[in-house]
PDBML (XML) file of the C-alpha atoms, coordinates in Angstrom:
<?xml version="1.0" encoding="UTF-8" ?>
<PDBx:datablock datablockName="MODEL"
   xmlns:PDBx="http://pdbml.pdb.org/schema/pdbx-v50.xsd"
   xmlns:xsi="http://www.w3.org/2001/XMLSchema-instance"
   xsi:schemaLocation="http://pdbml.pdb.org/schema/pdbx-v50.xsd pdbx-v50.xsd">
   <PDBx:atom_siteCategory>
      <PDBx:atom_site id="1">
         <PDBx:B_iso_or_equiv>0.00</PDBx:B_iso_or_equiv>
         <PDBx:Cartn_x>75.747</PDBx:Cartn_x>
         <PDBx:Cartn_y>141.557</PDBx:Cartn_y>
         <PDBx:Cartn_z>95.382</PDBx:Cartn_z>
         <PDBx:auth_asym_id>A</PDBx:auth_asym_id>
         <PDBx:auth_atom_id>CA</PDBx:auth_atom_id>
         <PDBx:auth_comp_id>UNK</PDBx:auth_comp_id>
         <PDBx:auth_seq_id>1</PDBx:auth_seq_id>
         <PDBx:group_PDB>ATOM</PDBx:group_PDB>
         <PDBx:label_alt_id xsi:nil="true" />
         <PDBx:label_asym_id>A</PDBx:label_asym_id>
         <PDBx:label_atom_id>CA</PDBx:label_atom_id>
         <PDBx:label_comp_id>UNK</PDBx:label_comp_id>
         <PDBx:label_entity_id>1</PDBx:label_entity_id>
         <PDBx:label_seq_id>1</PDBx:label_seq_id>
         <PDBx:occupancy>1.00</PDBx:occupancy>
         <PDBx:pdbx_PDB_model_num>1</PDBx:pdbx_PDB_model_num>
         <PDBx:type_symbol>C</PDBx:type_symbol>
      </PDBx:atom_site>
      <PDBx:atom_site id="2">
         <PDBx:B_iso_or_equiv>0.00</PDBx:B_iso_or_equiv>
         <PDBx:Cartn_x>76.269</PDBx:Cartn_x>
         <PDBx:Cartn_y>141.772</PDBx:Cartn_y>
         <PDBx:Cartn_z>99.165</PDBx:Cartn_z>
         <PDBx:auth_asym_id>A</PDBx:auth_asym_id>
         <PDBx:auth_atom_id>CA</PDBx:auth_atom_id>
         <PDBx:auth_comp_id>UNK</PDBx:auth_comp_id>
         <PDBx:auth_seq_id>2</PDBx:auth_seq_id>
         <PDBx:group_PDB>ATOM</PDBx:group_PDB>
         <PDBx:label_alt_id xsi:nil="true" />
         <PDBx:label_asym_id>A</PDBx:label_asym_id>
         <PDBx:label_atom_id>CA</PDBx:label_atom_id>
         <PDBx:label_comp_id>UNK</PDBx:label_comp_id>
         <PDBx:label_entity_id>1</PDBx:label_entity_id>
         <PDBx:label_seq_id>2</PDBx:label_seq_id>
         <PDBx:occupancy>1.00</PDBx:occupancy>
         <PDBx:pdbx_PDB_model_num>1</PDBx:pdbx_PDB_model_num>
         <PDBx:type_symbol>C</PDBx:type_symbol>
      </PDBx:atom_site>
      <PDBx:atom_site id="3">
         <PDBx:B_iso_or_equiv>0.00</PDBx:B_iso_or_equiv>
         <PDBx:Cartn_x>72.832</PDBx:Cartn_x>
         <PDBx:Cartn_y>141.406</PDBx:Cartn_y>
         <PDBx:Cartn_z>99.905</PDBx:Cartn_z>
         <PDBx:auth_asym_id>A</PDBx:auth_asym_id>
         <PDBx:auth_atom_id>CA</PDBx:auth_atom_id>
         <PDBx:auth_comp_id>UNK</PDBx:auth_comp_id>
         <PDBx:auth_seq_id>3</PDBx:auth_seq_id>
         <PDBx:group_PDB>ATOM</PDBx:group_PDB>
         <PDBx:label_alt_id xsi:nil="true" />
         <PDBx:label_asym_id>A</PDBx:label_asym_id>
         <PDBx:label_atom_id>CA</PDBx:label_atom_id>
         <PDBx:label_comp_id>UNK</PDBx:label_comp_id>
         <PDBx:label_entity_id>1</PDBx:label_entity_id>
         <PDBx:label_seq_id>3</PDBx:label_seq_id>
         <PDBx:occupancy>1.00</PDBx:occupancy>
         <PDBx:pdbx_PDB_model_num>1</PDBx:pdbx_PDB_model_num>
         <PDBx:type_symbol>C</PDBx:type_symbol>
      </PDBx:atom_site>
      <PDBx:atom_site id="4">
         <PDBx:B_iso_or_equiv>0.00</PDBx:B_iso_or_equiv>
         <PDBx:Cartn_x>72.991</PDBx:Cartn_x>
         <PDBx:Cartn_y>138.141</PDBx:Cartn_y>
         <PDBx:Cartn_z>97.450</PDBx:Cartn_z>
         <PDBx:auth_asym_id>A</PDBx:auth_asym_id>
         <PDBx:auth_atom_id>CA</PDBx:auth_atom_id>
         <PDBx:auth_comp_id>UNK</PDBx:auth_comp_id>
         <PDBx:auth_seq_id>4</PDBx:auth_seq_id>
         <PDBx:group_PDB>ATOM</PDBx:group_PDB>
         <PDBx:label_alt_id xsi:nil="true" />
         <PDBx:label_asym_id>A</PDBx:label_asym_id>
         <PDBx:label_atom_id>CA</PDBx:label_atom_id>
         <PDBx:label_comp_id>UNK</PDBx:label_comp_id>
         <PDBx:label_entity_id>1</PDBx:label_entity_id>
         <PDBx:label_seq_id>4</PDBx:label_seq_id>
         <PDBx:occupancy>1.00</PDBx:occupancy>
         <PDBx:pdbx_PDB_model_num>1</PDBx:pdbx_PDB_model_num>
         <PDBx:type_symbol>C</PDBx:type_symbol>
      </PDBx:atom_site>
      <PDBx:atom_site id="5">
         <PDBx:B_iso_or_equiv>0.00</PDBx:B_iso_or_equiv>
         <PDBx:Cartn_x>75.655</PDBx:Cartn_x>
         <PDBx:Cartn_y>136.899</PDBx:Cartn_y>
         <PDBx:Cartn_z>99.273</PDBx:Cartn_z>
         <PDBx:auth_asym_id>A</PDBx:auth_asym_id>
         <PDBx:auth_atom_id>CA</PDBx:auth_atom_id>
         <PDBx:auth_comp_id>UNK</PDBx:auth_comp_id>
         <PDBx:auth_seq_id>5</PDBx:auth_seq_id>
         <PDBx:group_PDB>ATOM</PDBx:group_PDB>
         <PDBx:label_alt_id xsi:nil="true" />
         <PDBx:label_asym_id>A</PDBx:label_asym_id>
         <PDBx:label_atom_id>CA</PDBx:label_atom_id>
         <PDBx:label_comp_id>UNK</PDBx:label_comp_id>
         <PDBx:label_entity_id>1</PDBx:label_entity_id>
         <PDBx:label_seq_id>5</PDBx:label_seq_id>
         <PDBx:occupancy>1.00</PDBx:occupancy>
         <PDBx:pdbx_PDB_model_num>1</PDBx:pdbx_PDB_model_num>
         <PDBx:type_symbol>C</PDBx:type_symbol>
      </PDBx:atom_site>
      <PDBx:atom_site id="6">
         <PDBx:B_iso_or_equiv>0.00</PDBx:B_iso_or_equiv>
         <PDBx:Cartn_x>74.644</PDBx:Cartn_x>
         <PDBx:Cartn_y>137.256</PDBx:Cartn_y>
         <PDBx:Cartn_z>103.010</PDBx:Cartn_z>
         <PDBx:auth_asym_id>A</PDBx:auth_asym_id>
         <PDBx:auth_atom_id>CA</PDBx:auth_atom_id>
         <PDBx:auth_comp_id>UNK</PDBx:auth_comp_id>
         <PDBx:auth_seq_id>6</PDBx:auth_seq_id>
         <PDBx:group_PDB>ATOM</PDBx:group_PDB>
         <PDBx:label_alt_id xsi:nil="true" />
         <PDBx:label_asym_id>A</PDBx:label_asym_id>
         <PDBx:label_atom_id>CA</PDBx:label_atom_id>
         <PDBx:label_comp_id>UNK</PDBx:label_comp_id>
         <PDBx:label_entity_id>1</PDBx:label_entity_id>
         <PDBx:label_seq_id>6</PDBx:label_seq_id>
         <PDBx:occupancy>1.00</PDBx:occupancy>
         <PDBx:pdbx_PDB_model_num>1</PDBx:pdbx_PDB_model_num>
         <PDBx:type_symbol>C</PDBx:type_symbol>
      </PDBx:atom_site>
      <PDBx:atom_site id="7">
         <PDBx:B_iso_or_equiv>0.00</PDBx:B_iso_or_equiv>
         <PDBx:Cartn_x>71.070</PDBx:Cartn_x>
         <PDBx:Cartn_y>135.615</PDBx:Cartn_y>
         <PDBx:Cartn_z>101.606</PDBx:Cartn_z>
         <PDBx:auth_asym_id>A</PDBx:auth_asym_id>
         <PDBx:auth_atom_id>CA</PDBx:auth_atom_id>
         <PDBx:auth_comp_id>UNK</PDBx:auth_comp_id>
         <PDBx:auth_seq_id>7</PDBx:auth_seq_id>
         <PDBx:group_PDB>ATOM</PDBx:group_PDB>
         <PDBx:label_alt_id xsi:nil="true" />
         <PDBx:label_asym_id>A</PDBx:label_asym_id>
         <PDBx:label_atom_id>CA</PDBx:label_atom_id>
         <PDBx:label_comp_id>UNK</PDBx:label_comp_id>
         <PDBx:label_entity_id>1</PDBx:label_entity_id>
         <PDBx:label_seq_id>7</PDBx:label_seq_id>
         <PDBx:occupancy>1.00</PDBx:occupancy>
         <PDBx:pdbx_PDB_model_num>1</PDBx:pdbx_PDB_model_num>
         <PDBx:type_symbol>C</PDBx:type_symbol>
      </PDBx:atom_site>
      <PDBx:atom_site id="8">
         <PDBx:B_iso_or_equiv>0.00</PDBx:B_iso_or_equiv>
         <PDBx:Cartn_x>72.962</PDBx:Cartn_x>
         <PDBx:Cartn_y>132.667</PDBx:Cartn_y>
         <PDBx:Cartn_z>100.575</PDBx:Cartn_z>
         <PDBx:auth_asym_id>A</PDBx:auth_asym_id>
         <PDBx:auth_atom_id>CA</PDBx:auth_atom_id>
         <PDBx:auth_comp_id>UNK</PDBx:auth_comp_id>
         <PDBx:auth_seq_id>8</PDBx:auth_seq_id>
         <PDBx:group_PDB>ATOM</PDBx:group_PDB>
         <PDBx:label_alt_id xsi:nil="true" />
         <PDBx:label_asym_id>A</PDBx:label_asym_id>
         <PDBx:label_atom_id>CA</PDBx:label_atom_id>
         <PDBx:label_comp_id>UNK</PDBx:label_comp_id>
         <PDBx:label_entity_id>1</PDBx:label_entity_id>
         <PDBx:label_seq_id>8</PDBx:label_seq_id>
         <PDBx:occupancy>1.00</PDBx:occupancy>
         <PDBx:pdbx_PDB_model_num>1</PDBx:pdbx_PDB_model_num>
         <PDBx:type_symbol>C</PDBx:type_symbol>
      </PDBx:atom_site>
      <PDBx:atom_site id="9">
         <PDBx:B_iso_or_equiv>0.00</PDBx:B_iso_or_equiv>
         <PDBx:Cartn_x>74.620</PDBx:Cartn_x>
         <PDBx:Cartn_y>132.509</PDBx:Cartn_y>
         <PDBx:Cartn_z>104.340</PDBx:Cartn_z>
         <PDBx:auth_asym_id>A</PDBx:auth_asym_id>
         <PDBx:auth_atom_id>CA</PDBx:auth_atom_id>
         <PDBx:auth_comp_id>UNK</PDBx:auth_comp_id>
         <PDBx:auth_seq_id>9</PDBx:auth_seq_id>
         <PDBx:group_PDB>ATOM</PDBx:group_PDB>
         <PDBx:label_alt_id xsi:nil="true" />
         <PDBx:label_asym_id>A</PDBx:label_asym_id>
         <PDBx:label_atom_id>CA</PDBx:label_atom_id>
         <PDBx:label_comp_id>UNK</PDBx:label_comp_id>
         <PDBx:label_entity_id>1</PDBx:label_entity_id>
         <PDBx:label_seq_id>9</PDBx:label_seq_id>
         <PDBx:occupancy>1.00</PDBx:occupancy>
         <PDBx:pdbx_PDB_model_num>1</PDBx:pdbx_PDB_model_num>
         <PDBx:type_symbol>C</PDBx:type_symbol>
      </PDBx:atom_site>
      <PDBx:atom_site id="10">
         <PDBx:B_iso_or_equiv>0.00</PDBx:B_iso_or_equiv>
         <PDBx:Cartn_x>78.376</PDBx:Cartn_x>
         <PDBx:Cartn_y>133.480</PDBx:Cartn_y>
         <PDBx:Cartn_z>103.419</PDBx:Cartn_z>
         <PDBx:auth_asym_id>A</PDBx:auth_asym_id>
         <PDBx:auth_atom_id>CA</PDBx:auth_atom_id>
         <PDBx:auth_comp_id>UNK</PDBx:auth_comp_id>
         <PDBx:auth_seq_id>10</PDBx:auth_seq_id>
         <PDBx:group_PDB>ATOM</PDBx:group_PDB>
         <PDBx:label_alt_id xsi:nil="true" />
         <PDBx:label_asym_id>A</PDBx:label_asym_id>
         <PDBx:label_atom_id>CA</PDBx:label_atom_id>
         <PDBx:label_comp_id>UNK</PDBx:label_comp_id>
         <PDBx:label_entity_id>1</PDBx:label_entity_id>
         <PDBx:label_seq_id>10</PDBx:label_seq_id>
         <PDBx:occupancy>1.00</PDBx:occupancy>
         <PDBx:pdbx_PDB_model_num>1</PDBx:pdbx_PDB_model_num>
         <PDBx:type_symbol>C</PDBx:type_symbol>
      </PDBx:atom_site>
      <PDBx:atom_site id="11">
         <PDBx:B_iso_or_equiv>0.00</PDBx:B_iso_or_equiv>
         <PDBx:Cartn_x>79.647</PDBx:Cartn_x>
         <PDBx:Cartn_y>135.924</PDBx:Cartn_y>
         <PDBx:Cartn_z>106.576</PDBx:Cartn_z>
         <PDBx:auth_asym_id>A</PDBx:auth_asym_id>
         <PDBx:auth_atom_id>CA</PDBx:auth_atom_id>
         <PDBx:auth_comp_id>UNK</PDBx:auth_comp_id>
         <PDBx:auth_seq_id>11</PDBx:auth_seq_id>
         <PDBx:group_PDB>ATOM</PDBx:group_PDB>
         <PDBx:label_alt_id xsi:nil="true" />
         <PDBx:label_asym_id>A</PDBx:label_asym_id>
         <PDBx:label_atom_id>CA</PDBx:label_atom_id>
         <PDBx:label_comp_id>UNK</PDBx:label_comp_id>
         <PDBx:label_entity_id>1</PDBx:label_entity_id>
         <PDBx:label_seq_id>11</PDBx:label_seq_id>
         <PDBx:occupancy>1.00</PDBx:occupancy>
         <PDBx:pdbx_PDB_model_num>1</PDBx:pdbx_PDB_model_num>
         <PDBx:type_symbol>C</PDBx:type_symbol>
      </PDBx:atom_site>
      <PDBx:atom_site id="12">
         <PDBx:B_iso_or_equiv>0.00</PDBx:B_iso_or_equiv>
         <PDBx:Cartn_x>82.312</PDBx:Cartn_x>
         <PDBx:Cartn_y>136.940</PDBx:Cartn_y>
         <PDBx:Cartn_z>104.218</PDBx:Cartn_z>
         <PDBx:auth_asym_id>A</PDBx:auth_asym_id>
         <PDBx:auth_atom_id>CA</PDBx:auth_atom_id>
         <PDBx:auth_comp_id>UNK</PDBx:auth_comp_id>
         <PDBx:auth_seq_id>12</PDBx:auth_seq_id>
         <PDBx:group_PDB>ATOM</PDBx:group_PDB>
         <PDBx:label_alt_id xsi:nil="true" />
         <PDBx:label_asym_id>A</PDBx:label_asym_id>
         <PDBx:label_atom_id>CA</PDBx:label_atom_id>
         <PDBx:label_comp_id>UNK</PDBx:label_comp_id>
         <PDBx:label_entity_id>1</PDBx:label_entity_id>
         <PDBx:label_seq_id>12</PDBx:label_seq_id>
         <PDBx:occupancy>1.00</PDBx:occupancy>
         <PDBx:pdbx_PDB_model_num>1</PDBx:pdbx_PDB_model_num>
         <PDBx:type_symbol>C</PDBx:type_symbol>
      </PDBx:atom_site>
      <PDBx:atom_site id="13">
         <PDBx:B_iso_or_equiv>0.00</PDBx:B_iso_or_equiv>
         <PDBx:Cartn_x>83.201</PDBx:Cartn_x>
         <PDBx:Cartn_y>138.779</PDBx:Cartn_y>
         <PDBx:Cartn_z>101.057</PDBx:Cartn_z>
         <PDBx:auth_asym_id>A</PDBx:auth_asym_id>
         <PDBx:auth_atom_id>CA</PDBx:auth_atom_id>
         <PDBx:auth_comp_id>UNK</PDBx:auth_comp_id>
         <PDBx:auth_seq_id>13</PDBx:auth_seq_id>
         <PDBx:group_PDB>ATOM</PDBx:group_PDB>
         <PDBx:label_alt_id xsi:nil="true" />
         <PDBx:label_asym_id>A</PDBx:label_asym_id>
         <PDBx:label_atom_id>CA</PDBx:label_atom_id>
         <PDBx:label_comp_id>UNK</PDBx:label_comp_id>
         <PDBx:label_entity_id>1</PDBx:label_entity_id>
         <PDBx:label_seq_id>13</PDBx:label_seq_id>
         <PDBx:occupancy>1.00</PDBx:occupancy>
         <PDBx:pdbx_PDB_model_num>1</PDBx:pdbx_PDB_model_num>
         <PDBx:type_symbol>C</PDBx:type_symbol>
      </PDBx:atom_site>
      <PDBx:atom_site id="14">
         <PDBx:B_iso_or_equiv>0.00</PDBx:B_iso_or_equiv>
         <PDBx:Cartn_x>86.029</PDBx:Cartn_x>
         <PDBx:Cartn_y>139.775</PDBx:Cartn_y>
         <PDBx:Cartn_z>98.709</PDBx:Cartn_z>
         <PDBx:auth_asym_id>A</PDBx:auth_asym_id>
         <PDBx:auth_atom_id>CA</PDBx:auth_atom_id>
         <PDBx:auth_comp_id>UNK</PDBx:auth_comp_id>
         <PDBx:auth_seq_id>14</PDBx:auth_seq_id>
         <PDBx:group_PDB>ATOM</PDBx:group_PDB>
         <PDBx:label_alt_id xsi:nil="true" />
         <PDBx:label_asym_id>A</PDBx:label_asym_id>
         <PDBx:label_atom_id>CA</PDBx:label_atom_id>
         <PDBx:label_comp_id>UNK</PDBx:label_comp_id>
         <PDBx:label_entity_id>1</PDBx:label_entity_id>
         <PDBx:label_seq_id>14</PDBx:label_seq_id>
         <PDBx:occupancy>1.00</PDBx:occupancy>
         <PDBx:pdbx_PDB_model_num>1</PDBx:pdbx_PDB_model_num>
         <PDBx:type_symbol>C</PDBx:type_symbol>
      </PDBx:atom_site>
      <PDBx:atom_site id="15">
         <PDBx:B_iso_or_equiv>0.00</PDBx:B_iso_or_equiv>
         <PDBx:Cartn_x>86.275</PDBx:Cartn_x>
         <PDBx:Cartn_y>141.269</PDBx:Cartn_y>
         <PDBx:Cartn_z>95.389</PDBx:Cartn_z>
         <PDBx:auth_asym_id>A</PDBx:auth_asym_id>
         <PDBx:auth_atom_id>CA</PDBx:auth_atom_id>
         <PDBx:auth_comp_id>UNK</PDBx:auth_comp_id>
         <PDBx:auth_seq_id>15</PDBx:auth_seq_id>
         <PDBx:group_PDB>ATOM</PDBx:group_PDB>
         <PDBx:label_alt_id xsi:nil="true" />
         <PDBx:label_asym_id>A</PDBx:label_asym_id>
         <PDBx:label_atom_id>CA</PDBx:label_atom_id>
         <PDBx:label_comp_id>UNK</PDBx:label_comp_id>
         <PDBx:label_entity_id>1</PDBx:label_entity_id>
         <PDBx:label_seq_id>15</PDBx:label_seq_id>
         <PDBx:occupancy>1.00</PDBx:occupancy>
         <PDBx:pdbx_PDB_model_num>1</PDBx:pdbx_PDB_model_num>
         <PDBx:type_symbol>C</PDBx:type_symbol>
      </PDBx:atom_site>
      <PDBx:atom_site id="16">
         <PDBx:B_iso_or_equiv>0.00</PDBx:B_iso_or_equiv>
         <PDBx:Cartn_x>88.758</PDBx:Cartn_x>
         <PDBx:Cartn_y>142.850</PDBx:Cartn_y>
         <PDBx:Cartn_z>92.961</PDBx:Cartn_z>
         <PDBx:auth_asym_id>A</PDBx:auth_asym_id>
         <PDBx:auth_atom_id>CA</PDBx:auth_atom_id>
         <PDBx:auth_comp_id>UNK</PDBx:auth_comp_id>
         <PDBx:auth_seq_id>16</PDBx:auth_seq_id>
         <PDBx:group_PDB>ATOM</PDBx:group_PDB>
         <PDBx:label_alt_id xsi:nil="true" />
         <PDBx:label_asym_id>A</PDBx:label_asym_id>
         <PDBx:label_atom_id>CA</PDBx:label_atom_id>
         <PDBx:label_comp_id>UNK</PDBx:label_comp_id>
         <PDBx:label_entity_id>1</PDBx:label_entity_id>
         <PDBx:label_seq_id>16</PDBx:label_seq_id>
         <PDBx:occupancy>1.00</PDBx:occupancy>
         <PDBx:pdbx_PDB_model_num>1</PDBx:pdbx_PDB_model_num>
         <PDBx:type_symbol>C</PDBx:type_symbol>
      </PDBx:atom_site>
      <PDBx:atom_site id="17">
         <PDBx:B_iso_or_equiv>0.00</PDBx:B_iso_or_equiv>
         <PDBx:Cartn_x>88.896</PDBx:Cartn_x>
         <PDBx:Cartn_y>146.291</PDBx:Cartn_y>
         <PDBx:Cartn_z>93.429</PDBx:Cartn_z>
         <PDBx:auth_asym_id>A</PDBx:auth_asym_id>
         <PDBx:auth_atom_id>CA</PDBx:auth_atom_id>
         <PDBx:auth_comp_id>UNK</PDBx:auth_comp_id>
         <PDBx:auth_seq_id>17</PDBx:auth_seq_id>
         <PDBx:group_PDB>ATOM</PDBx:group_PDB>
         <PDBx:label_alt_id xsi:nil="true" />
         <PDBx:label_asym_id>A</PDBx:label_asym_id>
         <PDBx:label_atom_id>CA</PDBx:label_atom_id>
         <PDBx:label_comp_id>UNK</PDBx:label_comp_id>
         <PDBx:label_entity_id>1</PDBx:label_entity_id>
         <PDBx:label_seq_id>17</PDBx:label_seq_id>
         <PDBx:occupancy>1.00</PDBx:occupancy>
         <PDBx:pdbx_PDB_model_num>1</PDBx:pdbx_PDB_model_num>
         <PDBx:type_symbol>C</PDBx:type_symbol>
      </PDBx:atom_site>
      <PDBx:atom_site id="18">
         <PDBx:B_iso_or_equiv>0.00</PDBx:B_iso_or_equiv>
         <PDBx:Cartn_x>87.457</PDBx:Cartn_x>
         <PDBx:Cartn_y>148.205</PDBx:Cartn_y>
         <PDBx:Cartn_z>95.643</PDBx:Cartn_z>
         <PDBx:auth_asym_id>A</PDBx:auth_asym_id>
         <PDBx:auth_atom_id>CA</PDBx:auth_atom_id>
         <PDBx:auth_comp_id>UNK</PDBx:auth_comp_id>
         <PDBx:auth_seq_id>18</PDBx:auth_seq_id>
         <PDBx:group_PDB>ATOM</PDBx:group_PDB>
         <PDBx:label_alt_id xsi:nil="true" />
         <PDBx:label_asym_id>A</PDBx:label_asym_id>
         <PDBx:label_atom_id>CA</PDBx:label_atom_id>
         <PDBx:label_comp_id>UNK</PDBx:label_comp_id>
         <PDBx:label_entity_id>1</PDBx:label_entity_id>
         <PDBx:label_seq_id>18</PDBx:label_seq_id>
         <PDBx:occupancy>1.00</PDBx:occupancy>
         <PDBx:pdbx_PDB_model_num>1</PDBx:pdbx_PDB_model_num>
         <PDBx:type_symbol>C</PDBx:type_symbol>
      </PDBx:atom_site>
      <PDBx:atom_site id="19">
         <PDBx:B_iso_or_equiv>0.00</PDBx:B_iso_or_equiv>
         <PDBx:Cartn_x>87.903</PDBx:Cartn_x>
         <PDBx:Cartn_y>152.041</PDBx:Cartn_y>
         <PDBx:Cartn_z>94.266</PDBx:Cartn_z>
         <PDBx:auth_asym_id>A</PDBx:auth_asym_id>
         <PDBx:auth_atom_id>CA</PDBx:auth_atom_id>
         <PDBx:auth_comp_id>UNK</PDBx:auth_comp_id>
         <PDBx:auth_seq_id>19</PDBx:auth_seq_id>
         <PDBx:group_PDB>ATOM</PDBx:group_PDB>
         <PDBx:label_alt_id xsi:nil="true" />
         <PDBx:label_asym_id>A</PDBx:label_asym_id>
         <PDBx:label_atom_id>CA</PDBx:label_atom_id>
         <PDBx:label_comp_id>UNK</PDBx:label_comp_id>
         <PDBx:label_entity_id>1</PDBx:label_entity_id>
         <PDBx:label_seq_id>19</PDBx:label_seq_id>
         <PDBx:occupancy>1.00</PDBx:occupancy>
         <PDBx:pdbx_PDB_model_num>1</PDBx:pdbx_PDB_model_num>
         <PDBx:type_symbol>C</PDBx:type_symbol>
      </PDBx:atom_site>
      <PDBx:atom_site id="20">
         <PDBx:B_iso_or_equiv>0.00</PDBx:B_iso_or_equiv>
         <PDBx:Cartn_x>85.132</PDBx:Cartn_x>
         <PDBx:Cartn_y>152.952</PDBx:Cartn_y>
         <PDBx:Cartn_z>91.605</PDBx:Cartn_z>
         <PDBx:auth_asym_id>A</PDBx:auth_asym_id>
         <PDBx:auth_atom_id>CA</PDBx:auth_atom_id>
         <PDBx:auth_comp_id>UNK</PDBx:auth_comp_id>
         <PDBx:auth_seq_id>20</PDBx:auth_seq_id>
         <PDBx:group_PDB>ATOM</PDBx:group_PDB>
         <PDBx:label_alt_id xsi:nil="true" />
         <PDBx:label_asym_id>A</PDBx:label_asym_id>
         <PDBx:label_atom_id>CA</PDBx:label_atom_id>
         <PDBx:label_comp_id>UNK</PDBx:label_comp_id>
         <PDBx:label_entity_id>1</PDBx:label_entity_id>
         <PDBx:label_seq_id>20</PDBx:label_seq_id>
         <PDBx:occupancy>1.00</PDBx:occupancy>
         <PDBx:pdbx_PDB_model_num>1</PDBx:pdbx_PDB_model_num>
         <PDBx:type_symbol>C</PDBx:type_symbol>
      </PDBx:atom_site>
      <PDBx:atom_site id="21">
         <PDBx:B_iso_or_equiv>0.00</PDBx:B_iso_or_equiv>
         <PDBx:Cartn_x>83.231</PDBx:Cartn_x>
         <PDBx:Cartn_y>152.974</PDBx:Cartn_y>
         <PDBx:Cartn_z>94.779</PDBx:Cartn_z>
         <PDBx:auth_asym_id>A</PDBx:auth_asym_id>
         <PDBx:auth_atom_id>CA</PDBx:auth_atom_id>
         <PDBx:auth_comp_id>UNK</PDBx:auth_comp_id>
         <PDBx:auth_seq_id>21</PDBx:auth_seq_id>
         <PDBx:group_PDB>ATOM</PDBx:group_PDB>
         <PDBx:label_alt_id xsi:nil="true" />
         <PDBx:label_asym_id>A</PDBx:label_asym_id>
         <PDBx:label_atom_id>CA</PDBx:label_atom_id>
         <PDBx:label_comp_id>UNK</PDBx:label_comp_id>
         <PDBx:label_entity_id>1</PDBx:label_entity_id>
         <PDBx:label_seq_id>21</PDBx:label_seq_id>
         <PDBx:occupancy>1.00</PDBx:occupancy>
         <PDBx:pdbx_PDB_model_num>1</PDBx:pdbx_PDB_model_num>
         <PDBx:type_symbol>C</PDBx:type_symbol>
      </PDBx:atom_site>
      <PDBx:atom_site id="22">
         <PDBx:B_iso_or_equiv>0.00</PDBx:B_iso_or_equiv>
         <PDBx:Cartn_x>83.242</PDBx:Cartn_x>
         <PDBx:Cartn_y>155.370</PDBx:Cartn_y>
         <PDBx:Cartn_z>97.964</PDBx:Cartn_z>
         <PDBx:auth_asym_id>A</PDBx:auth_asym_id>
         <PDBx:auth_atom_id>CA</PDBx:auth_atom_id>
         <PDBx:auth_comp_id>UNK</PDBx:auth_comp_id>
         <PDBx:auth_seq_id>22</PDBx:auth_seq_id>
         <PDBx:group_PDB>ATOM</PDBx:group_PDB>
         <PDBx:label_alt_id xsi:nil="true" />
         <PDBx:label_asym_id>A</PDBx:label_asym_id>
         <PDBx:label_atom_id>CA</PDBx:label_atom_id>
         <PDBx:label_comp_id>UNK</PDBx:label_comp_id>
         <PDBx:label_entity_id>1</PDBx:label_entity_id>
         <PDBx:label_seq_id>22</PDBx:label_seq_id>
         <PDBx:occupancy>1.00</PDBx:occupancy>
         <PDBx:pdbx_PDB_model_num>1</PDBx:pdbx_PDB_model_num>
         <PDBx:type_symbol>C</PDBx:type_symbol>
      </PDBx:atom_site>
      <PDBx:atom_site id="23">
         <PDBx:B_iso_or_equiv>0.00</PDBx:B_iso_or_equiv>
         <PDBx:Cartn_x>84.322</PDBx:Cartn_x>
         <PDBx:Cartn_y>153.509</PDBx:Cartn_y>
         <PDBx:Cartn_z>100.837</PDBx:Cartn_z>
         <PDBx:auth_asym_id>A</PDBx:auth_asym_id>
         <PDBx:auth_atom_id>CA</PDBx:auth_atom_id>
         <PDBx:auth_comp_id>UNK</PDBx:auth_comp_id>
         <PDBx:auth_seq_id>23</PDBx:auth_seq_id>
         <PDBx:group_PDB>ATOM</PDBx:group_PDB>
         <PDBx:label_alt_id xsi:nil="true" />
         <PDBx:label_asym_id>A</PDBx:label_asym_id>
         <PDBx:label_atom_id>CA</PDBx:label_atom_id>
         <PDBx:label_comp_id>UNK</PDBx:label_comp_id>
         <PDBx:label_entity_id>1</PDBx:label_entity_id>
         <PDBx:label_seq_id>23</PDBx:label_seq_id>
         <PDBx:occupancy>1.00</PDBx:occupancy>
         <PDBx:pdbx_PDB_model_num>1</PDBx:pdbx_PDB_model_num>
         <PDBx:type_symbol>C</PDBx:type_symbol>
      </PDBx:atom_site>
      <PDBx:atom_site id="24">
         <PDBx:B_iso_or_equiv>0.00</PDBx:B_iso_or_equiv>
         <PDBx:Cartn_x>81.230</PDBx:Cartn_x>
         <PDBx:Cartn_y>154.367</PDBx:Cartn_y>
         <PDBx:Cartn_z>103.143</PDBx:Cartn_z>
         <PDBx:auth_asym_id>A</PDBx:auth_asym_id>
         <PDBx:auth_atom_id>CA</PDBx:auth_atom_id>
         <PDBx:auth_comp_id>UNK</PDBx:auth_comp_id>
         <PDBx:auth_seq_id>24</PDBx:auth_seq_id>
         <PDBx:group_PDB>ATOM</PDBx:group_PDB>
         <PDBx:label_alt_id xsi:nil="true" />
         <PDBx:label_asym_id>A</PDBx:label_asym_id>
         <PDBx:label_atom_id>CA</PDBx:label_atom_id>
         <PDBx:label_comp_id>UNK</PDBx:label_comp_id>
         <PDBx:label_entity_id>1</PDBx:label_entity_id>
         <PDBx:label_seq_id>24</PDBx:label_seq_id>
         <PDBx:occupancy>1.00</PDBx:occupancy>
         <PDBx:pdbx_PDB_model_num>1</PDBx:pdbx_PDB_model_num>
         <PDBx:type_symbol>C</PDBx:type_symbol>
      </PDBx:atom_site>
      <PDBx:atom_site id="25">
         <PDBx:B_iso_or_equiv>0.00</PDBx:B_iso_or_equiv>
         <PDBx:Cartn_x>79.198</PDBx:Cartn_x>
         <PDBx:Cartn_y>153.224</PDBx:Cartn_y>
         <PDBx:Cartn_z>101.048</PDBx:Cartn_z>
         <PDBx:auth_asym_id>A</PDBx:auth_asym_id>
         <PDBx:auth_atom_id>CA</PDBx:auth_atom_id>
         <PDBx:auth_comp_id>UNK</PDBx:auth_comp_id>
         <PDBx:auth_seq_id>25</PDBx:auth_seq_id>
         <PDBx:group_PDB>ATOM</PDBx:group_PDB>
         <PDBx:label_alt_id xsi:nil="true" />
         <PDBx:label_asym_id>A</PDBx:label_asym_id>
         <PDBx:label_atom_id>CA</PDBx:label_atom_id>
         <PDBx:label_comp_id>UNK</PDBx:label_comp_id>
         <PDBx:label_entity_id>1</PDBx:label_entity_id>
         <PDBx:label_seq_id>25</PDBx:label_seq_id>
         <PDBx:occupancy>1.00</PDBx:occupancy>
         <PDBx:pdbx_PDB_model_num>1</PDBx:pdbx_PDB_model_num>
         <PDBx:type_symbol>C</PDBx:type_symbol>
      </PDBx:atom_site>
   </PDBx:atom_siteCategory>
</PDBx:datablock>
């Protein structure tokens, strides 16, 4: 989805949760 996003011109993001994710990543 952050590729989706930044090809649709937002700069920006936010989301729920971050944490079933590793931060790196």
């Amino acid at each position: 989805r952050f590729a989706a996003a930044s090809a649709d011109g937002f700069d920006a993001v936010e989301y729920l949760f971050p944490y079933a994710y590793d931060a790196t990543g």
